[in-house]
PDB file of N, CA and C in Angstrom:
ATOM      1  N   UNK A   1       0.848  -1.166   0.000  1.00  0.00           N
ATOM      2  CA  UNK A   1       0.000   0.000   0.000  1.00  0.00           C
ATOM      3  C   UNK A   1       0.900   1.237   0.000  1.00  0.00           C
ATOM      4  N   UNK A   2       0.560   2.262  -0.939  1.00  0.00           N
ATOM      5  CA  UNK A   2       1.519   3.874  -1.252  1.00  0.00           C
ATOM      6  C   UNK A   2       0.054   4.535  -1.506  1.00  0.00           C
ATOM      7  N   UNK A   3       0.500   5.620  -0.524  1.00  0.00           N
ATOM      8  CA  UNK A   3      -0.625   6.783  -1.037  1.00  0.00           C
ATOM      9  C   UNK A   3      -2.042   6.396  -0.996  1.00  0.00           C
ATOM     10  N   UNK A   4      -2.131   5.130  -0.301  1.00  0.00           N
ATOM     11  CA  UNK A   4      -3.703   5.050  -0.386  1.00  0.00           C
ATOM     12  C   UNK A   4      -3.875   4.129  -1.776  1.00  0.00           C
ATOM     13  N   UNK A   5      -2.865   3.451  -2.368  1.00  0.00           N
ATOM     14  CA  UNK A   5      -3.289   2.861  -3.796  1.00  0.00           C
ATOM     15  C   UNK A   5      -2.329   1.345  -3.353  1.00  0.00           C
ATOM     16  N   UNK A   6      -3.152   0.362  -3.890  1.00  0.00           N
ATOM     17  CA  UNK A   6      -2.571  -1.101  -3.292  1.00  0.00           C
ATOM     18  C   UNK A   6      -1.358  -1.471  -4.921  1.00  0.00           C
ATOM     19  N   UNK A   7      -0.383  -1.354  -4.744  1.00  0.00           N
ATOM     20  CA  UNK A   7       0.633  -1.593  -5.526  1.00  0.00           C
ATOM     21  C   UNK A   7       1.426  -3.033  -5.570  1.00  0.00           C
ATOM     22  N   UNK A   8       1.673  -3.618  -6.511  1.00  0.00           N
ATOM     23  CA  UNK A   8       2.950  -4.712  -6.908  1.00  0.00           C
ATOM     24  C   UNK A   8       4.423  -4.278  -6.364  1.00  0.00           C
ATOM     25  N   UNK A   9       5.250  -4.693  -5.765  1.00  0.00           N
ATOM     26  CA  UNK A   9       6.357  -4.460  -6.213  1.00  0.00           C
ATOM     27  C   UNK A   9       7.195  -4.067  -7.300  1.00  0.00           C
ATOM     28  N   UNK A  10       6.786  -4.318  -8.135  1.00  0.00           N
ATOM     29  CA  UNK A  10       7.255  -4.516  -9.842  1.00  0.00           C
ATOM     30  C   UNK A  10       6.435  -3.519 -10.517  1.00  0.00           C
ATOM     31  N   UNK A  11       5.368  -3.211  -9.970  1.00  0.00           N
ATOM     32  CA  UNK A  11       4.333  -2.132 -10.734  1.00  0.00           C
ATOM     33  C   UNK A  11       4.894  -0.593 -11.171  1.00  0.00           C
ATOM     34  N   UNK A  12       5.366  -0.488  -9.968  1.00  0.00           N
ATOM     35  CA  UNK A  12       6.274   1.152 -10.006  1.00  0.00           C
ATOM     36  C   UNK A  12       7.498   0.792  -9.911  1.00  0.00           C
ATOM     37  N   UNK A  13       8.844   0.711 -10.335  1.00  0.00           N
ATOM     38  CA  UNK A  13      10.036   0.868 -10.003  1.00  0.00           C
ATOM     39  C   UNK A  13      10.644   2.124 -10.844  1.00  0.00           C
ATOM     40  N   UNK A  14      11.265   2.188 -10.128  1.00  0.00           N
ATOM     41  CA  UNK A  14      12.000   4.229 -10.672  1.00  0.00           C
ATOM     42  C   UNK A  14      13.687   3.482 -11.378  1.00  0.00           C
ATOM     43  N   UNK A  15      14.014   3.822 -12.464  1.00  0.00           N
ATOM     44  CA  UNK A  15      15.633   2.974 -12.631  1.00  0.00           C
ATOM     45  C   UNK A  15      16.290   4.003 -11.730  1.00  0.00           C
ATOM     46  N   UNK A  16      15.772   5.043 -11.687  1.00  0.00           N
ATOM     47  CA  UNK A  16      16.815   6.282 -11.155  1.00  0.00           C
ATOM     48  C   UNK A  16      17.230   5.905  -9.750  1.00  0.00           C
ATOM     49  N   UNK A  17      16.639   5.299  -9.202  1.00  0.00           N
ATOM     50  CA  UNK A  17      16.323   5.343  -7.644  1.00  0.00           C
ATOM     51  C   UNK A  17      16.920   3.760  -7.266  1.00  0.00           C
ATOM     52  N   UNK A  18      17.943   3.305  -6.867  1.00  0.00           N
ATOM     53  CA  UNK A  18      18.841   2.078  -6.469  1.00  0.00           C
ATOM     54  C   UNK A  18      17.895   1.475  -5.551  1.00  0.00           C
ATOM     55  N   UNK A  19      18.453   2.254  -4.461  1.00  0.00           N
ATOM     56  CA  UNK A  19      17.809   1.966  -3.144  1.00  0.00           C
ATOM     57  C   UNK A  19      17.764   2.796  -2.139  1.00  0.00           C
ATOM     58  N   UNK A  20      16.734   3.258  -1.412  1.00  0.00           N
ATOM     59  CA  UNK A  20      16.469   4.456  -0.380  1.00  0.00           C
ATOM     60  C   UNK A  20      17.211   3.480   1.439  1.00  0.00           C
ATOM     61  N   UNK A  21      17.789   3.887   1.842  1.00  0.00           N
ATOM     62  CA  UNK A  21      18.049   3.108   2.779  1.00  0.00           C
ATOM     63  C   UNK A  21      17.612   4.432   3.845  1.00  0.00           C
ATOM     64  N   UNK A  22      16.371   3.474   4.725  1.00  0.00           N
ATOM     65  CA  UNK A  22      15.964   4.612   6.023  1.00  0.00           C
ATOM     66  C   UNK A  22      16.643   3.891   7.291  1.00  0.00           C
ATOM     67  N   UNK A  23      17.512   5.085   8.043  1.00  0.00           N
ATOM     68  CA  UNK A  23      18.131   4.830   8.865  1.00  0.00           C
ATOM     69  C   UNK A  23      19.607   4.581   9.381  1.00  0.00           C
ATOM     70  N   UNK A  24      19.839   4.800   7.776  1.00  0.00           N
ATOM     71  CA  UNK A  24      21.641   4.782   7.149  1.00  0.00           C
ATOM     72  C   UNK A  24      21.810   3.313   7.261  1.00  0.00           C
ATOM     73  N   UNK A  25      20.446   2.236   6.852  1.00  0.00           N
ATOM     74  CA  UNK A  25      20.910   0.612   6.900  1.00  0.00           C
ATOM     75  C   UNK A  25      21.887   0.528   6.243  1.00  0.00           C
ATOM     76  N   UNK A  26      22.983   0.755   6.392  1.00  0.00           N
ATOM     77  CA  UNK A  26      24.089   0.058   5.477  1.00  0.00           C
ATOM     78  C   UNK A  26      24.951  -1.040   6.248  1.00  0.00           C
ATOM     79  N   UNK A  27      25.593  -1.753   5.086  1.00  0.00           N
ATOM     80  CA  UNK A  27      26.089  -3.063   5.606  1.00  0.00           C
ATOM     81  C   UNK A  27      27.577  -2.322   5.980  1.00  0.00           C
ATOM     82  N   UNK A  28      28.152  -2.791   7.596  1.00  0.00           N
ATOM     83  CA  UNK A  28      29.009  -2.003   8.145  1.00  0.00           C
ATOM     84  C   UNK A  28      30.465  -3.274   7.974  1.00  0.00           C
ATOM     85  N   UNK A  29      30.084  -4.018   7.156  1.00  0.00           N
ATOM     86  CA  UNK A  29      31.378  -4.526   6.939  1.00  0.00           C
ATOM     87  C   UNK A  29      31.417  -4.520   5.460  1.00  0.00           C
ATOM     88  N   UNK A  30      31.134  -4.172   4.898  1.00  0.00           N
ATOM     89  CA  UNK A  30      31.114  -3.722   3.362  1.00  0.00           C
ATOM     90  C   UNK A  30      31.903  -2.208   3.293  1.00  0.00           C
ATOM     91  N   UNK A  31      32.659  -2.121   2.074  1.00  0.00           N
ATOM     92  CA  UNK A  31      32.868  -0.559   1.570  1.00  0.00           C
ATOM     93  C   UNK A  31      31.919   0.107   1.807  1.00  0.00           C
ATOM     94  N   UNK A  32      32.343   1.733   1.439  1.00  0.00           N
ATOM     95  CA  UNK A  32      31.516   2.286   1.222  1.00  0.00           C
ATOM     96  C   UNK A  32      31.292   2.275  -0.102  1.00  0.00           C
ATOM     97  N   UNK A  33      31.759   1.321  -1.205  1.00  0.00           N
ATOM     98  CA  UNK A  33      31.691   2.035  -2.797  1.00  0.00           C
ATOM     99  C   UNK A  33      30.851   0.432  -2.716  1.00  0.00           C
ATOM    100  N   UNK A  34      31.178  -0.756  -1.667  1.00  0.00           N
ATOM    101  CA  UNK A  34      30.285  -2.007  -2.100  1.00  0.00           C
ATOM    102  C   UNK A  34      28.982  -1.395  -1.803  1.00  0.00           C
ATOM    103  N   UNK A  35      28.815  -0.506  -1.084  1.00  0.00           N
ATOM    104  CA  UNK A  35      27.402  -0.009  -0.321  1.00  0.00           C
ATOM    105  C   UNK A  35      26.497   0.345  -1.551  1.00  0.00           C
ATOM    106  N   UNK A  36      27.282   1.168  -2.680  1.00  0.00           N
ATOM    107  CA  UNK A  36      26.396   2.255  -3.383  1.00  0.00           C
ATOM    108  C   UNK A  36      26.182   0.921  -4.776  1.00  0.00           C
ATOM    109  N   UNK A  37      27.128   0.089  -4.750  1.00  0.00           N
ATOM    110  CA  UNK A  37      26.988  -1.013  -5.795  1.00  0.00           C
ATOM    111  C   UNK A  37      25.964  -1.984  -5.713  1.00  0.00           C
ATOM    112  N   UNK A  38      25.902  -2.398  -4.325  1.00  0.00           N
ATOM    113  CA  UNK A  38      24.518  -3.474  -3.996  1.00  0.00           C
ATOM    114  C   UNK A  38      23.581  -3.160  -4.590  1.00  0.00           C
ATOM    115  N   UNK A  39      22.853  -2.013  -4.597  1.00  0.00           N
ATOM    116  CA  UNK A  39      21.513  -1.843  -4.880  1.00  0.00           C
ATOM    117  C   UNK A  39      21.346  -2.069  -6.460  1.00  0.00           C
ATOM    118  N   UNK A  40      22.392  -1.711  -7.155  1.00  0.00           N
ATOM    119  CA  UNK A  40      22.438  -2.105  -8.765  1.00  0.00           C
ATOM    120  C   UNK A  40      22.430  -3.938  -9.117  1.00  0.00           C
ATOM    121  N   UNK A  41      23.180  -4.363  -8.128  1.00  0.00           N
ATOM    122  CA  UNK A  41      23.272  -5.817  -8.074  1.00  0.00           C
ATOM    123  C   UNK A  41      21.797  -6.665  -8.128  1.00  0.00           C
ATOM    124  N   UNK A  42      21.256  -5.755  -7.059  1.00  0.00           N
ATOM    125  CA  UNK A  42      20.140  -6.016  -6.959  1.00  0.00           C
ATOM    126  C   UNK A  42      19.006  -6.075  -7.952  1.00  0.00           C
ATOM    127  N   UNK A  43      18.945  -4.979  -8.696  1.00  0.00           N
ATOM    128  CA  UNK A  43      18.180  -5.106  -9.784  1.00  0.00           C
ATOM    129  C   UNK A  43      18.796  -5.441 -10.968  1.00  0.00           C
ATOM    130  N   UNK A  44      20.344  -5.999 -11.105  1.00  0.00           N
ATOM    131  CA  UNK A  44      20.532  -6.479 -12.201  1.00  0.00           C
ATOM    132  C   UNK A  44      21.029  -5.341 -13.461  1.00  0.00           C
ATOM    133  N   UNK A  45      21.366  -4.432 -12.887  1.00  0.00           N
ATOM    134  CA  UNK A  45      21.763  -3.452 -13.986  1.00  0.00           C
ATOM    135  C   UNK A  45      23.159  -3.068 -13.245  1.00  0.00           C
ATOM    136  N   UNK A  46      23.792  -2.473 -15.023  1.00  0.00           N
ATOM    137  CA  UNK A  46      25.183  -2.666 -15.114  1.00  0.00           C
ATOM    138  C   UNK A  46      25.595  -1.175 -14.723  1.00  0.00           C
ATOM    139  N   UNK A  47      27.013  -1.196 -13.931  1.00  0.00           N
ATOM    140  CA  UNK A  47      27.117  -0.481 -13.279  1.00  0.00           C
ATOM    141  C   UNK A  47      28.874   0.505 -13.607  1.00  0.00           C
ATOM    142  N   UNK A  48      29.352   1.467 -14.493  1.00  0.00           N
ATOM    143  CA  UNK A  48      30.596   1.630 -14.378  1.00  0.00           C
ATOM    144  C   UNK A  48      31.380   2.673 -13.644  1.00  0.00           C
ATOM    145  N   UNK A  49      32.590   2.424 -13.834  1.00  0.00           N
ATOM    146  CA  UNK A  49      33.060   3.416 -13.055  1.00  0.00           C
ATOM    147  C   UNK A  49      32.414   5.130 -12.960  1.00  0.00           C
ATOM    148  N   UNK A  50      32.551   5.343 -13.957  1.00  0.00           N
ATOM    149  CA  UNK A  50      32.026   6.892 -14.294  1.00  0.00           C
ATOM    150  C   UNK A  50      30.970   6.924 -13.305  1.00  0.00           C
ATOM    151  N   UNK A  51      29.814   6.230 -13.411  1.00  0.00           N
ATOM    152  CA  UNK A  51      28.339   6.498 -12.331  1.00  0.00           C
ATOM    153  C   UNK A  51      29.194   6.211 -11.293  1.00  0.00           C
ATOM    154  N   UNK A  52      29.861   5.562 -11.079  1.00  0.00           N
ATOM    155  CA  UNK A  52      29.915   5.551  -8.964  1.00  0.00           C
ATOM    156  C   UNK A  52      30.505   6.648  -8.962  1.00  0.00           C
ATOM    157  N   UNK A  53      31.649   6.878  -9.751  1.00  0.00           N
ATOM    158  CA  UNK A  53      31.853   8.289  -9.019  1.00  0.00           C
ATOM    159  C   UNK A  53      30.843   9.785  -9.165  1.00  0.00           C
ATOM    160  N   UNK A  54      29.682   9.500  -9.788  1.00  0.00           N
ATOM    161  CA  UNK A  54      28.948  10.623  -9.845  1.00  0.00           C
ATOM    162  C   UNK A  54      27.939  10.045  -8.684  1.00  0.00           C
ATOM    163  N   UNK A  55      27.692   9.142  -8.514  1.00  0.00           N
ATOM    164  CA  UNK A  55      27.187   8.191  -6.716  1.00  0.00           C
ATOM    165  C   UNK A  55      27.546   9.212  -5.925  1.00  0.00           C
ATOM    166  N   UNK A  56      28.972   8.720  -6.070  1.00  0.00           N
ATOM    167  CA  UNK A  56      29.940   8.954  -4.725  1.00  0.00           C
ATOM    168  C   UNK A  56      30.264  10.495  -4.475  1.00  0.00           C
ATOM    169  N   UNK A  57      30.098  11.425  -5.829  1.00  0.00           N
ATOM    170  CA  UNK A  57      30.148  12.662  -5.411  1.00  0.00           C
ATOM    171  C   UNK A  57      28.437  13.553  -5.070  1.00  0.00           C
ATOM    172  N   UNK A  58      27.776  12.682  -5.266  1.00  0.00           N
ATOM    173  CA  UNK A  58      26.330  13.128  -4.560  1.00  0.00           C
ATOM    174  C   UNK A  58      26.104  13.015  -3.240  1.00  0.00           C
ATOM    175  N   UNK A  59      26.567  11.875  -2.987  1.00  0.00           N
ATOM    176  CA  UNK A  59      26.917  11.604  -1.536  1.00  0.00           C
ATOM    177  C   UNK A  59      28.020  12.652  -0.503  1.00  0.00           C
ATOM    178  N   UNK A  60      28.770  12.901  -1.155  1.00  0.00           N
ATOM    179  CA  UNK A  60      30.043  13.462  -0.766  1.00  0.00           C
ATOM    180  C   UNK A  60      30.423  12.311  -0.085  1.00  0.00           C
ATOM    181  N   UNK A  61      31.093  11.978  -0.735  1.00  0.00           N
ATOM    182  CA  UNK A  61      32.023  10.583  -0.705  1.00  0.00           C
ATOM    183  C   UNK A  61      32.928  10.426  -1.713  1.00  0.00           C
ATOM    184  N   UNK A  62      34.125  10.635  -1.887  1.00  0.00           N
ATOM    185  CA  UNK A  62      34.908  10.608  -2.685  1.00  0.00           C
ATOM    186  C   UNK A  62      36.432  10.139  -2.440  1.00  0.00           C
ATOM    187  N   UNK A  63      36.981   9.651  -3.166  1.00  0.00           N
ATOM    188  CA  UNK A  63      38.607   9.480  -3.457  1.00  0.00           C
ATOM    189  C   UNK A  63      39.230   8.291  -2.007  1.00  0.00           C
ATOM    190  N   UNK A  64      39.561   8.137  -1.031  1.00  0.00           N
ATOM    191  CA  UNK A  64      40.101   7.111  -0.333  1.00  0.00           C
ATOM    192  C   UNK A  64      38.716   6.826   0.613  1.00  0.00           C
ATOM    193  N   UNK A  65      37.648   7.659   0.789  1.00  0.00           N
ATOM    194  CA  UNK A  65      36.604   7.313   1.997  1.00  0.00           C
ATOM    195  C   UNK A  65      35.960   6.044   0.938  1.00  0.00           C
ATOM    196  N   UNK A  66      35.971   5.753  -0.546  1.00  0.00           N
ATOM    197  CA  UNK A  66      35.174   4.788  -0.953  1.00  0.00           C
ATOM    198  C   UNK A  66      35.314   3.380  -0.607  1.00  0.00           C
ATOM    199  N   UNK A  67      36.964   3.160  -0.232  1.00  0.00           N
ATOM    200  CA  UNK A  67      37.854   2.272  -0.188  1.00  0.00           C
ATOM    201  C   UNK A  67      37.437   1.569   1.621  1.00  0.00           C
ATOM    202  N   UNK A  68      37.000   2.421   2.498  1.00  0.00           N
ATOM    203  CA  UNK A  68      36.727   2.123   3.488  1.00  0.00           C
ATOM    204  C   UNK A  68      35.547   1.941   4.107  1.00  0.00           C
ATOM    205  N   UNK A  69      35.907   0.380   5.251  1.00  0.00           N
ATOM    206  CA  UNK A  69      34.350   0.179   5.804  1.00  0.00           C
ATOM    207  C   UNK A  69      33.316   1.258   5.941  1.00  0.00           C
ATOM    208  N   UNK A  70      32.270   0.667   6.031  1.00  0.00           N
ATOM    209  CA  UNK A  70      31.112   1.732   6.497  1.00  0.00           C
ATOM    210  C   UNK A  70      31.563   2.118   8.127  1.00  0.00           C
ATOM    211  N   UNK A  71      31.797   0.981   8.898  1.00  0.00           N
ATOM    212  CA  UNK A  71      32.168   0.957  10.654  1.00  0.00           C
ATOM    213  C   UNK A  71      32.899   1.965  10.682  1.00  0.00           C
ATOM    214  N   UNK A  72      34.031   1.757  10.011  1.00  0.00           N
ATOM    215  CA  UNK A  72      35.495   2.990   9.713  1.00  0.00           C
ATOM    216  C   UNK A  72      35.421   4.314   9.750  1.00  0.00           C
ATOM    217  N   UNK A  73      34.049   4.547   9.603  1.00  0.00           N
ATOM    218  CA  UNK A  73      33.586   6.119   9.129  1.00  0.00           C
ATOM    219  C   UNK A  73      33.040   6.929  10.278  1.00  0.00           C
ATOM    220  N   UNK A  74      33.329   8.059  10.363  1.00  0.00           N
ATOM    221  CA  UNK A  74      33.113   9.086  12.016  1.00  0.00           C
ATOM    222  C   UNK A  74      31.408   9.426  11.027  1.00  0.00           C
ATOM    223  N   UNK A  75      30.630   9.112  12.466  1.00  0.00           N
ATOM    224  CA  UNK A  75      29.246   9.806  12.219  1.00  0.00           C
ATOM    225  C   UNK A  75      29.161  11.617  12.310  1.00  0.00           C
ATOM    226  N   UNK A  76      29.780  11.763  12.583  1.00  0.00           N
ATOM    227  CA  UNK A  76      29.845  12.856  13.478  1.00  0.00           C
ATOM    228  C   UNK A  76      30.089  14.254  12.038  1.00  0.00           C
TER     229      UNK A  76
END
């Protein structure tokens, strides 16, 4: 159920949109660059360098922070 309308899984999918993670679920023994890759895995679409780093600079995430755990990373 969205908006009051009973939906499929499969009915609406956005390509734009990977995966919304509420709560910062990320896997904390994974990269941070395996983090932004899963969700493509997931639906099966191909993924190259060029897009992660336009990922990774939306995020502000860039250059050696990709290389490191999620745990590794100051919340702060």
């Amino acid at each position: 159920m969205f908006l009051q309308r009973n939906i499929k899984a499969n009915e609406e999918k956005n390509p734009l949109i990977n995966a919304v993670f509420q709560d910062f679920n990320l896997i904390e023994n994974l990269s941070v660059k395996n983090n932004i890759l899963i969700g493509n895995s997931l639906i099966q679409k191909e993924f190259n360098q060029n897009l992660l780093e336009k990922r990774a600079n939306f995020l502000n995430t860039q250059g050696e922070k990709l290389n490191q755990q999620v745990k590794d990373l100051s919340g702060g």
